[in-house]
N, C-alpha and C. Protein backbone atom coordinates (compact mmCIF):
# COMPACT_ATOMS: atom_id res chain seq x y z
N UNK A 1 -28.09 88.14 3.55
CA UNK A 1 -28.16 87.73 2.17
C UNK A 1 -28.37 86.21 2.10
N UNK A 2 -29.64 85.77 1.49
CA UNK A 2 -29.54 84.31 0.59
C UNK A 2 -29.73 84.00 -0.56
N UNK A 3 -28.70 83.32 -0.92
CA UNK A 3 -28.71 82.92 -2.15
C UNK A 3 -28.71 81.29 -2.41
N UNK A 4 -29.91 80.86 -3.22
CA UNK A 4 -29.86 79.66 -3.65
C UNK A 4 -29.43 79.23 -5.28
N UNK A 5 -29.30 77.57 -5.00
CA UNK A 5 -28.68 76.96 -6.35
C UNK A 5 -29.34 75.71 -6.19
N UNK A 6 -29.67 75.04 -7.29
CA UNK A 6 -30.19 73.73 -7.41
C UNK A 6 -29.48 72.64 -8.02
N UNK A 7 -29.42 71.25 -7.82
CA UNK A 7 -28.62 70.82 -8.90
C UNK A 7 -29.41 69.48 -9.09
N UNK A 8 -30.72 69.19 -9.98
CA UNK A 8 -30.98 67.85 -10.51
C UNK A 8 -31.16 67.22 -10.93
N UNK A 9 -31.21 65.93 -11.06
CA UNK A 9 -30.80 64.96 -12.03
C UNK A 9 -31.97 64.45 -12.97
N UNK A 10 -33.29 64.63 -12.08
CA UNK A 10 -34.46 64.27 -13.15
C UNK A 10 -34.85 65.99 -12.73
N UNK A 11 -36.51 64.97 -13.44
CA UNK A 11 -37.59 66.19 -13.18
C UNK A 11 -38.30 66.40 -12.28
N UNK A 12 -38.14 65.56 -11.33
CA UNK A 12 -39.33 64.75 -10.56
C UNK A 12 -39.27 65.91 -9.50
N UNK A 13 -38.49 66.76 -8.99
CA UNK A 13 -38.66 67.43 -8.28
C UNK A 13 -38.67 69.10 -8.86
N UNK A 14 -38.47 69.43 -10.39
CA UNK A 14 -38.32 70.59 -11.15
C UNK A 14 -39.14 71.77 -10.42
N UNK A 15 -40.71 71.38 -10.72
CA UNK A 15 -41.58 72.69 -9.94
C UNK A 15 -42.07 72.96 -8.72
N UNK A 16 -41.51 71.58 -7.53
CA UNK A 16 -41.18 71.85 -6.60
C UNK A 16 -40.10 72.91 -6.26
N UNK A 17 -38.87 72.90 -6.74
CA UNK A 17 -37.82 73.58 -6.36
C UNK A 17 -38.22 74.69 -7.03
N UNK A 18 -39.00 75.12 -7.71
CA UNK A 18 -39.01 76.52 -8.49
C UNK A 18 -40.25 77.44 -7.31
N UNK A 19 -40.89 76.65 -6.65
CA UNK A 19 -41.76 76.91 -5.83
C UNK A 19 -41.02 77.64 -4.46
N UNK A 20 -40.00 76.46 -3.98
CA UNK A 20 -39.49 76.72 -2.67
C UNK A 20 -38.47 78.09 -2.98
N UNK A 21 -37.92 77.96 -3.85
CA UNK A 21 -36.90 78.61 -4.51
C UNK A 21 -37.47 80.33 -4.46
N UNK A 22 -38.24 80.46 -4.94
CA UNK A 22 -39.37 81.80 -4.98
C UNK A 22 -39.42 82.33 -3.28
N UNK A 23 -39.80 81.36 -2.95
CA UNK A 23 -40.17 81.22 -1.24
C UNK A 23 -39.33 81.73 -0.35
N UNK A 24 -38.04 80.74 -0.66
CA UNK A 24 -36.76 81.80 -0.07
C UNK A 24 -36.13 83.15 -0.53
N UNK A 25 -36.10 83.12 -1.93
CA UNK A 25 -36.37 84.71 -2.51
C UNK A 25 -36.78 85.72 -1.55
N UNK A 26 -37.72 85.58 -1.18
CA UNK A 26 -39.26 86.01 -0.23
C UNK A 26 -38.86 86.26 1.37
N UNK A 27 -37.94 85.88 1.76
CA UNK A 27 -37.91 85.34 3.12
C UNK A 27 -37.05 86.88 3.65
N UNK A 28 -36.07 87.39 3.25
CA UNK A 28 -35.53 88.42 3.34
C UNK A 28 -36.48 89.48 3.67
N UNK A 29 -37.24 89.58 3.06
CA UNK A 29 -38.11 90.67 2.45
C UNK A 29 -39.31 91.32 4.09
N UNK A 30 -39.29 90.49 5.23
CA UNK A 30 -39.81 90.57 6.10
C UNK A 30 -38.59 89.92 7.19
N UNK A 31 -37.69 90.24 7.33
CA UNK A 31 -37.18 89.54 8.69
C UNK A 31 -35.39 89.78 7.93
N UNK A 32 -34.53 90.86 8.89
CA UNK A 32 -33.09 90.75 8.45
C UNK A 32 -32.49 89.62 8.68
N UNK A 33 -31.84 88.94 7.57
CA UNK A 33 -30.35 88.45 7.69
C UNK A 33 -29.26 88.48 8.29
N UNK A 34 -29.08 88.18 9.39
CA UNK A 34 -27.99 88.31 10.12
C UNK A 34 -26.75 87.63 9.80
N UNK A 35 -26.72 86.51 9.46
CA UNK A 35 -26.09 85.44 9.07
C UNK A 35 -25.99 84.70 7.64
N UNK A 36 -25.32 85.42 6.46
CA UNK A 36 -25.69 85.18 4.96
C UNK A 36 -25.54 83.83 5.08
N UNK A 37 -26.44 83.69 4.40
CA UNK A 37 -25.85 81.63 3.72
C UNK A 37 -26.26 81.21 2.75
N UNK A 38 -26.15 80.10 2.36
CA UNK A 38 -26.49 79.92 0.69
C UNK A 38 -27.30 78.06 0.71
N UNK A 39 -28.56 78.14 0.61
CA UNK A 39 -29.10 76.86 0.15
C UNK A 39 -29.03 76.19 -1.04
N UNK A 40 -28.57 75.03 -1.08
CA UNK A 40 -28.37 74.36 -2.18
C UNK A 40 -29.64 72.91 -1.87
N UNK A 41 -30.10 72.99 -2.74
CA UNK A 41 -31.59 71.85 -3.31
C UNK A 41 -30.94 70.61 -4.57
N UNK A 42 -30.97 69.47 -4.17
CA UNK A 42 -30.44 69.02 -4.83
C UNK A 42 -30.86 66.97 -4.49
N UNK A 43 -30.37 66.49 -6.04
CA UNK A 43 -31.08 64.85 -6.05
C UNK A 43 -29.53 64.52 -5.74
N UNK A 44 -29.67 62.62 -5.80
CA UNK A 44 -29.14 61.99 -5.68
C UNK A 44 -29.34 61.03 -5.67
N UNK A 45 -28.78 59.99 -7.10
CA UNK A 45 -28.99 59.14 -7.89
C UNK A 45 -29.59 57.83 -6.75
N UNK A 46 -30.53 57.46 -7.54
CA UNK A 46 -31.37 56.51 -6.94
C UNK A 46 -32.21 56.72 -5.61
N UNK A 47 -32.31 57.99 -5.16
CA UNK A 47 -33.21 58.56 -4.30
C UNK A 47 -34.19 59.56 -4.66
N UNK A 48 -35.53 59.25 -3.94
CA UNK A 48 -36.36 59.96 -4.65
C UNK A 48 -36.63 61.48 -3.28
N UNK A 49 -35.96 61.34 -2.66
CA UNK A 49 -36.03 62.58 -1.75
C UNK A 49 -35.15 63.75 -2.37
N UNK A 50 -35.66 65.09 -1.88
CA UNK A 50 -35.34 66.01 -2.17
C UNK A 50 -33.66 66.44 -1.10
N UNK A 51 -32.66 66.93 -1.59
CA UNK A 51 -31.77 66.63 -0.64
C UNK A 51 -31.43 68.55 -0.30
N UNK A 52 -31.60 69.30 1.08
CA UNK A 52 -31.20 70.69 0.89
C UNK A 52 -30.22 70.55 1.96
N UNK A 53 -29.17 71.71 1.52
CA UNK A 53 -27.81 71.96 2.41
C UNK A 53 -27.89 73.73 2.63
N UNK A 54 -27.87 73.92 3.75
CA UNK A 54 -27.95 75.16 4.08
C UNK A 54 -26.17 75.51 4.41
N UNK A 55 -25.82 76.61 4.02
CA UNK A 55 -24.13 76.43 4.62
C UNK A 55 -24.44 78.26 4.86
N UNK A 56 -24.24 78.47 6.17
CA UNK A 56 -23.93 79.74 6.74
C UNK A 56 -22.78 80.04 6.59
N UNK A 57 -22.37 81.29 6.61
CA UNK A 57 -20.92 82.10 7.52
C UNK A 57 -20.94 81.85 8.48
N UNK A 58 -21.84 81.66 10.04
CA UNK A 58 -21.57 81.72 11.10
C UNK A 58 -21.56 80.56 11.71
N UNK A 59 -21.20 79.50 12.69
CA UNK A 59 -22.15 78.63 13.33
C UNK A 59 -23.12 78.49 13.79
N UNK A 60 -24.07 78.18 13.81
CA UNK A 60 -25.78 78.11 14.19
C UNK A 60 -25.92 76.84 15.50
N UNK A 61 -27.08 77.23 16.32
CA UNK A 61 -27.56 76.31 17.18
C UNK A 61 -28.19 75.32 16.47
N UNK A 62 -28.42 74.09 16.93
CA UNK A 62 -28.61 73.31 15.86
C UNK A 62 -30.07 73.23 16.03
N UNK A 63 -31.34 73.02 14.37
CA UNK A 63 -31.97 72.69 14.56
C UNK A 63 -33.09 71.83 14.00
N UNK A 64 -34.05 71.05 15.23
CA UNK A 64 -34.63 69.67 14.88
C UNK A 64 -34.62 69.30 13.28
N UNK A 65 -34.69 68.09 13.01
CA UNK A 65 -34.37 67.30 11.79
C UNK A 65 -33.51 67.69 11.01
N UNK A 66 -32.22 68.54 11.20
CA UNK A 66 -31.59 68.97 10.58
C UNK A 66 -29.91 68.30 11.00
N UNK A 67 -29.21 67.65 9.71
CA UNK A 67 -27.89 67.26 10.50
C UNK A 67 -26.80 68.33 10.22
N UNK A 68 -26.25 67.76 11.38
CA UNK A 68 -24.78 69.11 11.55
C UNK A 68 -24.90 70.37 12.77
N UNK A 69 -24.35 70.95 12.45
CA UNK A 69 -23.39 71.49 11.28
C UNK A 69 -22.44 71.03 11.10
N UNK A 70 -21.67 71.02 10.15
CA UNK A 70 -20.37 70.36 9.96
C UNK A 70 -19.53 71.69 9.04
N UNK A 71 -18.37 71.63 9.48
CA UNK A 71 -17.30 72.54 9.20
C UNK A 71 -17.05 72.69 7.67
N UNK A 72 -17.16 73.77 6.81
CA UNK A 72 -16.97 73.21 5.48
C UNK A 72 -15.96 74.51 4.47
N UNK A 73 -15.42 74.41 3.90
CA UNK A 73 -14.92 75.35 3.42
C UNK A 73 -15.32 77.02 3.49
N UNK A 74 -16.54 76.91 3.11
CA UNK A 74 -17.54 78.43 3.28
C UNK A 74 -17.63 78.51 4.71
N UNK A 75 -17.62 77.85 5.53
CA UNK A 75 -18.89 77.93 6.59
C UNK A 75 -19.33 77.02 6.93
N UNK A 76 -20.52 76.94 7.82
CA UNK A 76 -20.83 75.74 8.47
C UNK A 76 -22.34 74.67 7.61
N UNK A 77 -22.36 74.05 7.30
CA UNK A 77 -23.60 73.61 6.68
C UNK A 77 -24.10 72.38 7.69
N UNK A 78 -25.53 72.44 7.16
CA UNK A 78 -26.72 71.68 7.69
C UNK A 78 -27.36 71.09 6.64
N UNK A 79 -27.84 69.88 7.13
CA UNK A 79 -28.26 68.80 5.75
C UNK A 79 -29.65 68.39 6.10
N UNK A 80 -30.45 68.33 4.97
CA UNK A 80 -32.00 67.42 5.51
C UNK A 80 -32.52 67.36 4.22
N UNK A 81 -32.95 65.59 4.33
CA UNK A 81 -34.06 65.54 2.90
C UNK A 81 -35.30 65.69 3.16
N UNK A 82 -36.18 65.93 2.26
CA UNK A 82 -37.22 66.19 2.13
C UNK A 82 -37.84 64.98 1.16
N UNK A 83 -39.62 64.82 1.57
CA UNK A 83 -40.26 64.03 0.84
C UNK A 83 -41.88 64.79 0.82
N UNK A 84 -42.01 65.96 1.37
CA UNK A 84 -43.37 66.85 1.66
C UNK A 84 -43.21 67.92 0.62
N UNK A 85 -44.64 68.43 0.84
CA UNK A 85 -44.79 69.55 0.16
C UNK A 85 -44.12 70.68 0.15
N UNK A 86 -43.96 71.48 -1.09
CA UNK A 86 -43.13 72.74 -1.17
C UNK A 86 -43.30 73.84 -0.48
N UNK A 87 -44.68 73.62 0.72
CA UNK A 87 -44.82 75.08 1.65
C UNK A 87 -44.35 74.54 2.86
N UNK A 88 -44.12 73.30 2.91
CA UNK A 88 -43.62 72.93 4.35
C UNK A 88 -42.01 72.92 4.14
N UNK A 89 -41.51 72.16 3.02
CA UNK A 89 -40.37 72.49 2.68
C UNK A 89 -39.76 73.81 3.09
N UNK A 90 -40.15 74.92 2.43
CA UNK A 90 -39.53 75.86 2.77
C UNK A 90 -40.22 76.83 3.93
N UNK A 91 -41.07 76.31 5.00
CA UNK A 91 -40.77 76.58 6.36
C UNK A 91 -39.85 75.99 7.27
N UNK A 92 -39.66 74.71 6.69
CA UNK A 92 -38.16 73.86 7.15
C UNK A 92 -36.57 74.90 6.96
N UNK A 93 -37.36 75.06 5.63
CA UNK A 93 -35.59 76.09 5.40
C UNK A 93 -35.80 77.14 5.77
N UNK A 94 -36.77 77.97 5.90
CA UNK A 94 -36.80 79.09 6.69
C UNK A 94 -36.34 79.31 8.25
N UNK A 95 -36.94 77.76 8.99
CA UNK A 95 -35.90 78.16 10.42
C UNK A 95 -34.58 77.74 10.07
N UNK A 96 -33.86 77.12 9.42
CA UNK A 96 -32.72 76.96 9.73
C UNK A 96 -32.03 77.85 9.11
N UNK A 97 -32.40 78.74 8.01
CA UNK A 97 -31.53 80.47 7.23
C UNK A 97 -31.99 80.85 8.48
N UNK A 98 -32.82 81.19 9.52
CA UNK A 98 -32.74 82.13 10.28
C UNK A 98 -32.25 81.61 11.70
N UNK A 99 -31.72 80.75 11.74
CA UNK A 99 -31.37 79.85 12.95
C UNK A 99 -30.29 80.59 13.87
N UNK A 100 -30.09 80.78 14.96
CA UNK A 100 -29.87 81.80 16.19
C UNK A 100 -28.15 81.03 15.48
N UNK A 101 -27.24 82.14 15.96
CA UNK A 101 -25.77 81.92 15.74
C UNK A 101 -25.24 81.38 17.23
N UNK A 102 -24.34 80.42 17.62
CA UNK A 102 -23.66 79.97 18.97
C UNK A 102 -22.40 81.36 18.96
């Protein structure tokens, strides 16, 4: 299972995230879930990068440009901004929702 949430402050990134957002929708639909987790897409004041947090149930191997994992209430999350397009974007988040468990 994934489930995403967005949280931002302008617009500047609105139909980007409605794009990627669809995308991960999508991602289930060809390849099981082993490991539910939940992406969160999100700004932060005075940055113009896109900011996503992936937080699994399981621990994950870690991977490239991605920081963490770090221990978090849910589960383990992984952090990375973004400044590219919305199909590369969410091949970024696609390996790390499907990222091998340690």
């Amino acid at each position: 299972m994934i489930t995403t949430d967005h949280k931002l402050l302008t617009n500047q990134w609105t139909c980007d995230v409605e794009t990627v957002e669809r995308a991960i929708g999508r991602m289930s639909e060809h390849r099981a879930v082993t490991n539910p987790c939940r992406v969160v897409l999100f700004e932060v004041a005075r940055d113009r990068q896109l900011h996503v947090n992936v937080t699994h149930t399981r621990k994950t191997k870690a991977i490239r440009g991605w920081a963490g994992p770090a221990r978090v209430a849910d589960g383990f999350v992984n952090n990375r901004t973004f400044g590219d397009k919305p199909e590369r974007i969410a091949g970024h988040i696609r390996e790390m929702v499907f990222a091998a468990t340690v």
